[in-house]
Protein backbone atom coordinates (compact mmCIF):
# COMPACT_ATOMS: atom_id res chain seq x y z
CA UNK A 1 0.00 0.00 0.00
CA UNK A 2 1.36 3.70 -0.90
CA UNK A 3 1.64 5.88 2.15
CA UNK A 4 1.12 9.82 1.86
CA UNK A 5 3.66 10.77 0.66
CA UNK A 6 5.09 7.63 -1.77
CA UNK A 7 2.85 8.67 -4.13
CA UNK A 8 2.92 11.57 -6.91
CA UNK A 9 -0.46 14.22 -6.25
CA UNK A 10 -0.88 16.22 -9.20
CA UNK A 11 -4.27 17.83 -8.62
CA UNK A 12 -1.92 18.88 -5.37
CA UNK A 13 -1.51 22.53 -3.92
CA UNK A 14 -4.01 24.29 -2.51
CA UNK A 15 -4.80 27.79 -2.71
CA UNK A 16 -7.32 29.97 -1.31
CA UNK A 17 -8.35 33.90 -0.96
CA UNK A 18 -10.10 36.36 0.99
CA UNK A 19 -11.68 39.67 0.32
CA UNK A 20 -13.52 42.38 1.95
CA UNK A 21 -15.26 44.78 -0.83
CA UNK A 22 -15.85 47.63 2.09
CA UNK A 23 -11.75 47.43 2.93
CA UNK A 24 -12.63 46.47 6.41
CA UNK A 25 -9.75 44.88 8.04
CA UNK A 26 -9.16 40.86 9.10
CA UNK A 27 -6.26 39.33 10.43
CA UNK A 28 -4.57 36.33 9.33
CA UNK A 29 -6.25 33.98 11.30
CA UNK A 30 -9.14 33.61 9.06
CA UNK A 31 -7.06 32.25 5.91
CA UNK A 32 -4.87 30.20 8.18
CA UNK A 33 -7.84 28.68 9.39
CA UNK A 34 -9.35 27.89 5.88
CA UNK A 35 -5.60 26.25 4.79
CA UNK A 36 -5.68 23.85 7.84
CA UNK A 37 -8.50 22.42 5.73
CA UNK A 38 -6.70 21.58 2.90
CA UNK A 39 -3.48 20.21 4.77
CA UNK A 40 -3.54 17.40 2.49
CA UNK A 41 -3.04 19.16 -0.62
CA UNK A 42 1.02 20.38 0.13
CA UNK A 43 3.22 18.57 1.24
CA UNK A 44 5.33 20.55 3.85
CA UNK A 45 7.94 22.30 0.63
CA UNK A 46 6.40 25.48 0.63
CA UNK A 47 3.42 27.87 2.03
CA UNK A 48 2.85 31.05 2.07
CA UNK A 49 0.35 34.44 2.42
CA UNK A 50 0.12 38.02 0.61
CA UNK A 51 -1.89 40.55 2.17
CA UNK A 52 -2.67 43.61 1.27
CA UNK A 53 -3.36 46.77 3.41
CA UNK A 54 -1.11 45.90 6.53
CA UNK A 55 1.25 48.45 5.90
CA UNK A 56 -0.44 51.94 6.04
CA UNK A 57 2.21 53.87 8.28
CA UNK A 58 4.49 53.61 5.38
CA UNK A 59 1.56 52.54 2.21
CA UNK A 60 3.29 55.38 -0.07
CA UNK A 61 6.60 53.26 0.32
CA UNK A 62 8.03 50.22 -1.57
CA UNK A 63 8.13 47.72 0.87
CA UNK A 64 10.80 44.64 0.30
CA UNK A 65 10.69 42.05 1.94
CA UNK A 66 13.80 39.79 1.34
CA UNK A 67 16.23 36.44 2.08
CA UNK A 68 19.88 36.33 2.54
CA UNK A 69 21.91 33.99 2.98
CA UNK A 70 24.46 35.40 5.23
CA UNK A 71 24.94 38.94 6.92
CA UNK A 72 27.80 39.90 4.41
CA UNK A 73 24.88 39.34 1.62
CA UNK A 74 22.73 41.74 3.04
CA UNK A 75 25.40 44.68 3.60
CA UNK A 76 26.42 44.09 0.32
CA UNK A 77 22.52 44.17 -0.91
CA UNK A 78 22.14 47.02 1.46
CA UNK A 79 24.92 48.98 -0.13
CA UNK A 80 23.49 48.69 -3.59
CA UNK A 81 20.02 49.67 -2.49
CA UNK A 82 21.24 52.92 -1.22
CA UNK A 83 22.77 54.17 -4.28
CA UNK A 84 18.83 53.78 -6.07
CA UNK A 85 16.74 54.25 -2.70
CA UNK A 86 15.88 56.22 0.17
CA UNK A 87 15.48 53.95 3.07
CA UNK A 88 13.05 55.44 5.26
CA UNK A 89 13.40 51.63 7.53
CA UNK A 90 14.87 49.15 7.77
CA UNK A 91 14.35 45.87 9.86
CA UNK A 92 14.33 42.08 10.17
CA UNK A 93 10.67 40.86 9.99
CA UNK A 94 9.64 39.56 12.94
CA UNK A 95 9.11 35.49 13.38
CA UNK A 96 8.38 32.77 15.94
CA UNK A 97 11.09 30.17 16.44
CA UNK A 98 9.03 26.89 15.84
CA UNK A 99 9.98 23.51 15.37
CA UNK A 100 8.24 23.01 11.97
CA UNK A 101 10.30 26.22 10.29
CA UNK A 102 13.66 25.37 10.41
CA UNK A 103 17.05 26.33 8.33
CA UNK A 104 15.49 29.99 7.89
CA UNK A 105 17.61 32.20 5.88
CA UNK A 106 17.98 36.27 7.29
CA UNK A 107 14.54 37.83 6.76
CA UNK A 108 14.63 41.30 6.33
CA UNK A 109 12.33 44.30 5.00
CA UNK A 110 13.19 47.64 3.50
CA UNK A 111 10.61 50.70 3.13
CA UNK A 112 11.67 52.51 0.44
CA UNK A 113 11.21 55.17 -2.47
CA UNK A 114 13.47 55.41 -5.24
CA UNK A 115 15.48 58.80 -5.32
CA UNK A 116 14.44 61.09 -8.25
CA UNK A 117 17.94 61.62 -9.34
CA UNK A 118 18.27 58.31 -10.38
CA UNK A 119 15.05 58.22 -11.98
CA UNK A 120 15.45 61.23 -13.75
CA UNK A 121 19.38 59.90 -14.97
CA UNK A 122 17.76 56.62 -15.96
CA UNK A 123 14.13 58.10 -17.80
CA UNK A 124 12.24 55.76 -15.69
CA UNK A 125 9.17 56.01 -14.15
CA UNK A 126 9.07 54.12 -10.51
CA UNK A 127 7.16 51.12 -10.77
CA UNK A 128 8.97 50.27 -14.05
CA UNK A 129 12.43 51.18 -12.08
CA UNK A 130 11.72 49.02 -9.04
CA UNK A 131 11.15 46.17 -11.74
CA UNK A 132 14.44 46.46 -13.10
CA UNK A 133 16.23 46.61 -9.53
CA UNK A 134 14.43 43.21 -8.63
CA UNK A 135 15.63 41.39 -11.39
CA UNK A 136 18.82 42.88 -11.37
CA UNK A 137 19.42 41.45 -7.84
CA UNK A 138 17.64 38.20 -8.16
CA UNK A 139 19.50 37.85 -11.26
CA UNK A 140 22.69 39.11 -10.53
CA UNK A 141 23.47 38.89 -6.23
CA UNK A 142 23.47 35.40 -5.23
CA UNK A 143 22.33 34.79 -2.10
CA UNK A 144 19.76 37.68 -2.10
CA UNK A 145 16.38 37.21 -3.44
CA UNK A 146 13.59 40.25 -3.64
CA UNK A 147 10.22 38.17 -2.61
CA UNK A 148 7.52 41.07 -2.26
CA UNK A 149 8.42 44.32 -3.45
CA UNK A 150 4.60 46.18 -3.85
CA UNK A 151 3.56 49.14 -1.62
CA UNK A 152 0.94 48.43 1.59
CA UNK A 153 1.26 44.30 1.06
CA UNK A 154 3.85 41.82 1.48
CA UNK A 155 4.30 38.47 0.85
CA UNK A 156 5.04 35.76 3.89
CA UNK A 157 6.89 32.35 2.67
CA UNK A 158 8.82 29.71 3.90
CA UNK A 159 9.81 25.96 3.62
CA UNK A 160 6.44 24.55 5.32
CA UNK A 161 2.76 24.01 5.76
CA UNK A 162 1.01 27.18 5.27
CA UNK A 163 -0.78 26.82 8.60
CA UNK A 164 2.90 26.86 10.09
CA UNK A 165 4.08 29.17 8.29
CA UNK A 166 1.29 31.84 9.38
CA UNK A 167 2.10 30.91 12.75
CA UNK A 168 6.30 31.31 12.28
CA UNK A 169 5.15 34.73 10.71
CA UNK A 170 3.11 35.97 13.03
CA UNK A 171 0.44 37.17 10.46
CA UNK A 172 -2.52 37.02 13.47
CA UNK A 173 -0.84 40.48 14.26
CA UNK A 174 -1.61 41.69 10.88
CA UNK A 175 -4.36 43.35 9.34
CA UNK A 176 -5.49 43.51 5.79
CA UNK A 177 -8.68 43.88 3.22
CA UNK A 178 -7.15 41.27 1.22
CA UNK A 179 -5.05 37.92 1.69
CA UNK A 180 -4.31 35.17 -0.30
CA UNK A 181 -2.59 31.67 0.57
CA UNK A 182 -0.77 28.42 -0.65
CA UNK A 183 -0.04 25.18 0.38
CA UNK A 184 2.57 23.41 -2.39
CA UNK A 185 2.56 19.96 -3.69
CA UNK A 186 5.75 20.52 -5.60
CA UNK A 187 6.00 18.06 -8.59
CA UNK A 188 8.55 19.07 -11.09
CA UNK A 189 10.26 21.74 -9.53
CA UNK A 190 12.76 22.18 -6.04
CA UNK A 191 10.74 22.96 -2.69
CA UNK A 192 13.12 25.88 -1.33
CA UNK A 193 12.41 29.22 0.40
CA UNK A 194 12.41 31.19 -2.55
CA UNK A 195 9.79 28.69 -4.71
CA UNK A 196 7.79 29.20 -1.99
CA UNK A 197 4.37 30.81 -3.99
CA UNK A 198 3.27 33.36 -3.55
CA UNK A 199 5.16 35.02 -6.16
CA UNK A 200 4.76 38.52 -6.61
CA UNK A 201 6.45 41.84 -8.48
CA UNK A 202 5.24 45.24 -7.55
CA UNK A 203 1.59 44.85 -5.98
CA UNK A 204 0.83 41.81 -8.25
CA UNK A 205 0.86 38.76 -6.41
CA UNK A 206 0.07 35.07 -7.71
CA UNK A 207 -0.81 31.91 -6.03
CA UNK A 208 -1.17 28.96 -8.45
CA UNK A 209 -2.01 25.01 -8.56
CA UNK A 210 -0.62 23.16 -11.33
CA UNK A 211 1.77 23.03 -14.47
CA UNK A 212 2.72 24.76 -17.01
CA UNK A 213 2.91 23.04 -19.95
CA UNK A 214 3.91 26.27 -22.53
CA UNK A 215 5.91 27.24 -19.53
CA UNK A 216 9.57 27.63 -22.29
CA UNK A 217 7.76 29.09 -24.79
CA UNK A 218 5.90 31.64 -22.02
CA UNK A 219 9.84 32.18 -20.48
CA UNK A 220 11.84 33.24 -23.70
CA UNK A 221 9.03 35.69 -24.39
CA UNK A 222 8.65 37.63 -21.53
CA UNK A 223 12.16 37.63 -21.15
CA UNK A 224 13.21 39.54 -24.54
CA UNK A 225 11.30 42.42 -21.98
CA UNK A 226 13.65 42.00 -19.15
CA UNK A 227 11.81 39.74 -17.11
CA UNK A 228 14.14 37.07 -15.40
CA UNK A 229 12.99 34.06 -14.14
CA UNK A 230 15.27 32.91 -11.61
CA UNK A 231 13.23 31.31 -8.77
CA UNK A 232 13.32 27.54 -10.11
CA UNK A 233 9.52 27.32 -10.82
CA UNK A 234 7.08 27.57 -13.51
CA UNK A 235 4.20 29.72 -11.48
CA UNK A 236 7.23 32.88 -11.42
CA UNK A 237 6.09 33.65 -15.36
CA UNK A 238 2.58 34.14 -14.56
CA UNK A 239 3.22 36.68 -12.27
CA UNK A 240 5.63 38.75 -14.84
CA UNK A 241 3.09 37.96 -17.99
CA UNK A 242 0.64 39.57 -15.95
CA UNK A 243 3.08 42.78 -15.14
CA UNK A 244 3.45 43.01 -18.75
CA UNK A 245 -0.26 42.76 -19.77
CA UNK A 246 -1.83 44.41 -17.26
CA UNK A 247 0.81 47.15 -16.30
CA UNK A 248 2.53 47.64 -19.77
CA UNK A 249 0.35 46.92 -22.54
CA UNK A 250 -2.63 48.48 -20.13
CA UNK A 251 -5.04 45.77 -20.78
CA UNK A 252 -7.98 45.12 -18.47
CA UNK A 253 -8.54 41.82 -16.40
CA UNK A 254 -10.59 40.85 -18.48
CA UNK A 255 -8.31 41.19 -21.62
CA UNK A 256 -5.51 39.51 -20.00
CA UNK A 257 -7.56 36.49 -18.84
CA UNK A 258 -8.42 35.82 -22.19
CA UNK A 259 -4.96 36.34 -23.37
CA UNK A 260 -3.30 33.48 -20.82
CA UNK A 261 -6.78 31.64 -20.84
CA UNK A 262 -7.76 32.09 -24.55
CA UNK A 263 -10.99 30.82 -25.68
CA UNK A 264 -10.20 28.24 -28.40
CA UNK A 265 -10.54 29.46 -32.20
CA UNK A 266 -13.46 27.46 -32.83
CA UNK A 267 -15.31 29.19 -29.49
CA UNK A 268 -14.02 32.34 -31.17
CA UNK A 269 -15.70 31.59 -34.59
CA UNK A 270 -19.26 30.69 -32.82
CA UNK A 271 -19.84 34.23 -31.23
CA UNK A 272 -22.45 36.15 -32.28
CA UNK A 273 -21.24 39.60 -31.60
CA UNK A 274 -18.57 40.56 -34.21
CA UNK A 275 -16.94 43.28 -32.02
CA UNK A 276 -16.36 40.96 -29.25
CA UNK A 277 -14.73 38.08 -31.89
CA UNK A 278 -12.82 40.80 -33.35
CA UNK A 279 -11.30 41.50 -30.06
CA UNK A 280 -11.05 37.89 -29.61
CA UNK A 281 -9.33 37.42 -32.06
CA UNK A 282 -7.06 40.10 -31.98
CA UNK A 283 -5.64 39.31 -28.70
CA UNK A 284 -4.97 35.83 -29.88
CA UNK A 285 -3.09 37.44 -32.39
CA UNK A 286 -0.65 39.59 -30.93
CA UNK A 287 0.47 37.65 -28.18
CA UNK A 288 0.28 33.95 -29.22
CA UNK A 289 3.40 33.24 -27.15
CA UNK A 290 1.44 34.26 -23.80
CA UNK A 291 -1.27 31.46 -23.53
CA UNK A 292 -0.45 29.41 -20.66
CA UNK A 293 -1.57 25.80 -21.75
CA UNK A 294 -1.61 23.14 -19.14
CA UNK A 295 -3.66 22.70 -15.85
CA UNK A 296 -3.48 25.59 -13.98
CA UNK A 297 -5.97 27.73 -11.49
CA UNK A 298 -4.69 31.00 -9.94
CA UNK A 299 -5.83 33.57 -7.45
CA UNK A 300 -3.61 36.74 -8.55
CA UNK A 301 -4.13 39.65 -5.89
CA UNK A 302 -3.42 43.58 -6.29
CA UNK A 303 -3.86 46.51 -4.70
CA UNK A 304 -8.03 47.12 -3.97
CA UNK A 305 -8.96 43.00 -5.40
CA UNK A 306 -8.91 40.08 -6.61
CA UNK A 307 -8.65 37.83 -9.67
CA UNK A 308 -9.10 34.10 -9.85
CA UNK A 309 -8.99 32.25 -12.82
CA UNK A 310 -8.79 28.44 -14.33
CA UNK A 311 -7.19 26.94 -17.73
CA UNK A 312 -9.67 26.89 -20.31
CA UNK A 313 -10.65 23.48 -19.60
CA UNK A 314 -10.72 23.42 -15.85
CA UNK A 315 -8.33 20.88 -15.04
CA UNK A 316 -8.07 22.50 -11.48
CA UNK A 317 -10.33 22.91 -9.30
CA UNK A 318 -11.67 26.30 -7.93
CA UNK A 319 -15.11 27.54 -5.66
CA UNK A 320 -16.30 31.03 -4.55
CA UNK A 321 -18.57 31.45 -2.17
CA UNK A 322 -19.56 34.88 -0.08
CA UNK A 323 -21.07 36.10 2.83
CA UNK A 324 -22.35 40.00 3.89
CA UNK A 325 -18.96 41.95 2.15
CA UNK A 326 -16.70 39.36 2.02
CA UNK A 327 -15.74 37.09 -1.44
CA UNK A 328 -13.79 33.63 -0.39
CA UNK A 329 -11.88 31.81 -3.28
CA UNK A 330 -10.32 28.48 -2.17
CA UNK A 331 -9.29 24.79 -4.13
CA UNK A 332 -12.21 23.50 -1.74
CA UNK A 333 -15.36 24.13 -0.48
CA UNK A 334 -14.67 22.95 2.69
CA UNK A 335 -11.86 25.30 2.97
CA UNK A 336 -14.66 28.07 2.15
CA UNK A 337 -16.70 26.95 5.21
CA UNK A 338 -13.85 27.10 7.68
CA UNK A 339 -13.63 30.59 7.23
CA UNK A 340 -16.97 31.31 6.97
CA UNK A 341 -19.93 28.90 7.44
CA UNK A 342 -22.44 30.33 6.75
CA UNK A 343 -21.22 31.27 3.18
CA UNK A 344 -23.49 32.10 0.30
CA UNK A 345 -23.58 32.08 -3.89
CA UNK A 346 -21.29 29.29 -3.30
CA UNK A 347 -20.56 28.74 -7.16
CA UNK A 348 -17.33 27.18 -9.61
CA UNK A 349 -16.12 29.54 -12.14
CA UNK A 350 -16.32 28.37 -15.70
CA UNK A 351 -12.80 27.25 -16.94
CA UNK A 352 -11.49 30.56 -18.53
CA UNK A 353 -14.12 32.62 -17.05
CA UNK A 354 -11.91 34.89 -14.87
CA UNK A 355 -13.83 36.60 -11.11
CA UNK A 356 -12.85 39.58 -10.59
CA UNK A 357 -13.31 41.45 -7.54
CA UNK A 358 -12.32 44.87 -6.08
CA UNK A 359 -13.14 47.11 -3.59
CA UNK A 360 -15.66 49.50 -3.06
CA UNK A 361 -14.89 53.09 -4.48
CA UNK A 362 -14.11 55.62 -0.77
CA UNK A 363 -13.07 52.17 0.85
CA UNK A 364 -9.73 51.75 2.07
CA UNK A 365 -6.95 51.62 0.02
């Protein structure tokens, strides 16, 4: 007989997501609570939380959360940032020593804005600047790794069970409108700190279950943009195809969903409005190399929502349910009803059919 573990899980990972459309404020607790139900799903190599909002003291800052591997790393890293950034702090984030984190590389986060001098030497506008600086260091500084780098959120991730690694985080002491979790079921790729999902680049952040197929073909096109994957995982290129749809070529949700999801040609062909199949088809068009093929479903936060989305066909599974001004996306049901049982409109997207939700306009951002 195959014990858990002996046995390869590739529906594995879990992911789930919680929402307030008002911007009122929850703590951790409630998505930790919803992972414990899906403990089954990962397999102890990686879990992790982004949340959004917990930061408004310095929410016009970049905040960077990072790994190094040794003290000597970090000066080094340190050094560099200073010559592109005005630290305004500077600190380890804070942890609890428990026995199921272990081997925990320095965690450390920087608030910072990039100084104007540079910018104005280099003709870049911030956002696209703070891109280049994370893939320059990924890329280019071994032993440091940029794993949140958005302003008011932050990604949490370790070598774990989420539910463990919520606790070794200490994200009951945080408060956010928005969080989003994983539990990974690694299958092709290392477990290691910095595989850990989520992955995230400015505000975007992406949790994911599955594989990615077109995941060479996706790489060597977003990288002729200056995208670098370096984190030893397929999920890392959704997150950048997204930066590059959605903050560069300025298309809506929407738009990009049906670039990485496209409907087939034939679904195309059967639509009855000819503005929407000219759009359609347009998109399939111009960025061909950009459908991600393969099972996938992701829950993608950003600052004020939420978007979830499956592969075309559904080959993962995804459920939203809600309750008063709350949306919950998890891999499970039951995951749904931890957090909140007495959920409502309990429904399962269509495969390509992306939700999108975000918050109220005059609700905190």
């Amino acid at each position: 007989m195959l014990l858990e573990g002996q046995i390869r899980i590739p529906s594995g990972c879990a992911i789930a997501a919680v929402i307030s459309r008002g911007g009122k404020k929850m703590t951790g607790e409630m998505i930790i609570e919803g992972m414990k139900k899906m403990h089954d799903r990962s397999n102890g190599l990686g879990g992790g939380f982004a949340a959004y909002g917990i930061y408004p003291d310095y929410k016009d800052f970049y905040a960077l959360h990072m790994f190094f591997d040794s003290r000597t790393t970090r000066k080094n890293c340190e050094a560099f940032l200073k010559e592109r950034f005005e630290i305004v702090e500077s600190e380890l984030i804070p942890t609890r020593k428990i026995p199921a984190i272990t081997d925990e590389p320095i965690i450390w986060r920087y608030f910072v804005a990039p100084l104007k001098s540079v910018l104005n030497s280099m003709q870049l506008d911030e956002k696209e600047f703070v891109v280049r600086t994370v893939m320059q260091i990924n890329d280019e500084m071994d032993g440091a790794y940029v794993f949140s780098s958005g302003k008011n959120m932050g990604t949490f991730k370790a070598i774990g069970y989420p539910e463990d690694v919520g606790v070794f985080y200490k994200l009951d002491e945080y408060e956010g409108y928005s969080w989003t979790a994983h539990g990974r079921y690694p299958t092709n790729t290392p477990g290691w700190w910095g595989g850990a999902h989520p992955f995230t680049l400015l505000d975007w952040s992406v949790v994911h279950n599955g594989e990615i197929s077109s995941y060479d073909a996706n790489r060597r096109f977003i990288e002729m943009f200056g995208y670098k994957c370096t984190m030893k995982t397929d999920t890392e290129v959704i997150t950048y195809i997204m930066d590059y749809l959605l903050r560069i070529q300025k298309l809506t949700f929407k738009e990009a969903a049906n670039v990485v999801a496209a409907p087939f040609w034939s679904e195309i062909e059967d639509l009855a409005d000819p503005k929407e199949k000219e759009e359609l088809y347009f998109l399939r068009a111009i960025f061909p190399s950009l459908l991600i093929t393969g099972p996938f479903s992701i829950v993608m936060g950003f600052n004020g929502g939420l978007m979830a989305l499956n592969d075309r066909l559904k080959l993962r599974s995804l459920v939203v349910g809600e309750k008063d001004d709350k949306v919950f996306i998890a891999s499970e049901e039951a995951a749904i009803r931890r957090m909140e049982p007495d959920a409502e409109n309990v429904y399962f997207p269509a495969g390509g059919e992306p939700v999108i939700v975000q918050i109220e306009d005059g609700a905190f951002r």
